[in-house]
Every structure is written in C-alpha cells, then in structure tokens.
C-alpha atoms as a PDB file:
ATOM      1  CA  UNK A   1     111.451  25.579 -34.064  1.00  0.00           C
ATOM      2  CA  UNK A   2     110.415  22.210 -34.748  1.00  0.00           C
ATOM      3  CA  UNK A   3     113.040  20.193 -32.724  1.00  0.00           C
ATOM      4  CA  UNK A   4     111.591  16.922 -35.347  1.00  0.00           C
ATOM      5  CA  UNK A   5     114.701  14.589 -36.664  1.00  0.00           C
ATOM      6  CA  UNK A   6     113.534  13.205 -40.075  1.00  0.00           C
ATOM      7  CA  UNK A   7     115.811   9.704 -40.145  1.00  0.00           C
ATOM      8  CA  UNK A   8     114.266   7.442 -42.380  1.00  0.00           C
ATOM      9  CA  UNK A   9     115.592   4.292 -42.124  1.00  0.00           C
ATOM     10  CA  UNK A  10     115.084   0.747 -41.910  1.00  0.00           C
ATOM     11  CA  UNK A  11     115.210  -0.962 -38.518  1.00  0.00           C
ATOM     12  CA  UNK A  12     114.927  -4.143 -36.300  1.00  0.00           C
ATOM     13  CA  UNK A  13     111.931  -4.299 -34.238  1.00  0.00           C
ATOM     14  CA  UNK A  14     110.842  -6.782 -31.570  1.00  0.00           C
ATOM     15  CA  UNK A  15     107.397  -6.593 -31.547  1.00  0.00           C
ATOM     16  CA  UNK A  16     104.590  -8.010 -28.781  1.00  0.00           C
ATOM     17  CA  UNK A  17     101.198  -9.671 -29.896  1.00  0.00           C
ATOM     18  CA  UNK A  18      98.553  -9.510 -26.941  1.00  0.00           C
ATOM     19  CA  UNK A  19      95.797 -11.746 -26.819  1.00  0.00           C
ATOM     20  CA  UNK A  20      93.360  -9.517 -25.141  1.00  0.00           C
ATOM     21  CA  UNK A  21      92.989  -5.306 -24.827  1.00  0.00           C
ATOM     22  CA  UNK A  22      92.104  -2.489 -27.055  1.00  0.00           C
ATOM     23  CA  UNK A  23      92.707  -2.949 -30.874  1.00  0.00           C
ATOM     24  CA  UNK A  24      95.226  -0.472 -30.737  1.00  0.00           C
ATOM     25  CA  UNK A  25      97.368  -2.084 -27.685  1.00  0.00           C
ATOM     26  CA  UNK A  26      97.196  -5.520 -29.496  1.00  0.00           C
ATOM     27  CA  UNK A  27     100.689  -5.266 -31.499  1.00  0.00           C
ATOM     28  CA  UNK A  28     103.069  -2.858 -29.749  1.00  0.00           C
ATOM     29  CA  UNK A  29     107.076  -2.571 -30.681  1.00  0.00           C
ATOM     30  CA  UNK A  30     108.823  -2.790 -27.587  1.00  0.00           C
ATOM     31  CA  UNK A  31     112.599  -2.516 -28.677  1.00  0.00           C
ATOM     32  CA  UNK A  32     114.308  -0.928 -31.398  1.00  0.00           C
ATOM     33  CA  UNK A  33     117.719  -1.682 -33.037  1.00  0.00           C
ATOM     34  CA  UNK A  34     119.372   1.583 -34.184  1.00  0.00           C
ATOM     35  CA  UNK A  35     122.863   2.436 -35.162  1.00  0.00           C
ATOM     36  CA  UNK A  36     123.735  -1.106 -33.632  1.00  0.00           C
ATOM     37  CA  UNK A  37     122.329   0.560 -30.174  1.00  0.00           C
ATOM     38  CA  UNK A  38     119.598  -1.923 -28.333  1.00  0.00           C
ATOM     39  CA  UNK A  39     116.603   1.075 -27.437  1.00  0.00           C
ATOM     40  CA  UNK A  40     113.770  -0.130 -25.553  1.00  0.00           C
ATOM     41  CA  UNK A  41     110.570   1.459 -26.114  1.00  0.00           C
ATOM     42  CA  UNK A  42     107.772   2.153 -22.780  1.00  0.00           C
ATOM     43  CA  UNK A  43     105.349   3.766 -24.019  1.00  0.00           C
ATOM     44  CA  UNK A  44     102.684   3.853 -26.758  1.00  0.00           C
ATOM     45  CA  UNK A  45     101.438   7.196 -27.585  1.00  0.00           C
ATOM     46  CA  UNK A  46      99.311   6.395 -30.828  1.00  0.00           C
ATOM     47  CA  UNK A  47      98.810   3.896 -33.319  1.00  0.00           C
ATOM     48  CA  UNK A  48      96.808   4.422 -37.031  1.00  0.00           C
ATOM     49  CA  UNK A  49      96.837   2.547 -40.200  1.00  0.00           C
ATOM     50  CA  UNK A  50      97.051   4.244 -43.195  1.00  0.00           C
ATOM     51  CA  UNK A  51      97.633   3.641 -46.748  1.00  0.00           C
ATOM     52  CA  UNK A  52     100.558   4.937 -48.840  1.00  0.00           C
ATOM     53  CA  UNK A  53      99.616   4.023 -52.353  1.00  0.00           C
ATOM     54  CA  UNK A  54      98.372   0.282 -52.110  1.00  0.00           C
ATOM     55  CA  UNK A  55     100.355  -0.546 -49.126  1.00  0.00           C
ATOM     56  CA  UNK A  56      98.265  -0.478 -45.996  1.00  0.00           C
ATOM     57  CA  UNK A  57     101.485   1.139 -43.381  1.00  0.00           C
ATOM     58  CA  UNK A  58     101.054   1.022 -39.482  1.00  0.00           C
ATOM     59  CA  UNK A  59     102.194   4.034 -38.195  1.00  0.00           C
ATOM     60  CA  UNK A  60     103.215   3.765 -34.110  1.00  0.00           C
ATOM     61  CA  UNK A  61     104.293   7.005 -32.059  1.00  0.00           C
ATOM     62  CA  UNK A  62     106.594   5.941 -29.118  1.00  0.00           C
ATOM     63  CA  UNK A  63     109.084   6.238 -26.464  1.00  0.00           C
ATOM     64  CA  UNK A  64     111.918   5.327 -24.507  1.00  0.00           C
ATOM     65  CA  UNK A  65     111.034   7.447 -21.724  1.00  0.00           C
ATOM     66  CA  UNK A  66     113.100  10.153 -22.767  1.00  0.00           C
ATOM     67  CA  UNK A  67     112.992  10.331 -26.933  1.00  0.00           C
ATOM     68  CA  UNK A  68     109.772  10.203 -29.254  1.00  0.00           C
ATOM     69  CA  UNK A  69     109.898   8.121 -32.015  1.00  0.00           C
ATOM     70  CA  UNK A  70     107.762   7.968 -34.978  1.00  0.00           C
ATOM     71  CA  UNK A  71     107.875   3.628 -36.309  1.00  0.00           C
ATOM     72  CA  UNK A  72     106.257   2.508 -39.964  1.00  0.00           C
ATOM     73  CA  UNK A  73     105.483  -0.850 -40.035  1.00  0.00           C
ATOM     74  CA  UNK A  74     104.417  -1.642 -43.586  1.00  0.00           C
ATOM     75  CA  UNK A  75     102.262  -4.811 -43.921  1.00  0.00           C
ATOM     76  CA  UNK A  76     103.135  -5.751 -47.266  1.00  0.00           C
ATOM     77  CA  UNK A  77     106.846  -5.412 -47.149  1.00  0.00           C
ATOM     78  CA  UNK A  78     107.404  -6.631 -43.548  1.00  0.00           C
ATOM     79  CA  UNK A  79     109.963  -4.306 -43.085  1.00  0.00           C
ATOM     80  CA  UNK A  80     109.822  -1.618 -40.073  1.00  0.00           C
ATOM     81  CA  UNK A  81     111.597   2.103 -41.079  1.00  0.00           C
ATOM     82  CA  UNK A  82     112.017   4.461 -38.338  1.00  0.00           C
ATOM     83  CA  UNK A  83     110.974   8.125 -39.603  1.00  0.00           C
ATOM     84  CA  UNK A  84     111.760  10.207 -37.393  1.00  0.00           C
ATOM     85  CA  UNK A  85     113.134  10.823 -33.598  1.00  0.00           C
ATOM     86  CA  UNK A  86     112.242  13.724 -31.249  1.00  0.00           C
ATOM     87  CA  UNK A  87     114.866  14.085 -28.854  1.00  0.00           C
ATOM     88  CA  UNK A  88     114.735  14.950 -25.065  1.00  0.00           C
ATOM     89  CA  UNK A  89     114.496  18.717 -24.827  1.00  0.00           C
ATOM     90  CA  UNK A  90     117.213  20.018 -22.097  1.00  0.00           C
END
C-alpha cells in the first residue's frame, strides 16, 4: 500500500542560496510552515525542474529526519505548494 499523503497546498518556505556546490545543492528549502507548525527540513533527497504547461516548477524531495516531503516551487508564480508528505513508518 502506498503509505503517499497527497496534501496539496500552499506553504511558507525559508529557502538557502549557496554560493558554491553542485547545481542541485545551490537553492535548498530548509524550513517549512505547515498547519501553523515550524518543520525544519535536513535533508535533500532530489531536486528536478520540470515544466507544467509554460511554467518551469522546481520540484524538491525532502526531510525532516523522520517524514518525506515532496515541495513545488514554481518560478513564475513564486509561490511554494507542498504535494505531498510520506510519513514515518512505525
């Protein structure tokens, strides 16, 4: 069973630019406002780009250590909508 929670909504991000490392390290979301909780994110599992009709989206994969999360950043917009959590299996 896919244990995948489709959420869909729009979030607060705080974000870090690098000035140096691998294209896809350069812009990672480090904490995450949802449901007026504060969740900070450690890890980066992936990064793409990818386009969803004209918009060019940036799609990031991480983690608070315990929960996946699945973060759209779409460029033209600004906006940030998280898509979908994976939660800590027992």
């Amino acid at each position: 069973m896919d244990p995948t929670i489709q959420i869909n909504q729009r979030v607060s991000v705080i974000t870090v630019f690098k000035e140096r490392g691998q294209q896809p390290e350069l812009c990672v979301p480090v904490k995450m406002k949802y449901k007026g909780k504060e969740i900070d994110l450690h890890e980066l599992a992936l990064r793409h780009p990818t386009v969803a009709g004209k918009r060019m989206l940036h799609v990031f994969h991480v983690s608070d250590g315990a929960n996946g999360y699945r973060l759209e950043f779409d460029a033209e917009a600004l906006t940030w909508t998280l898509v979908s959590m994976i939660p800590e299996l027992p």
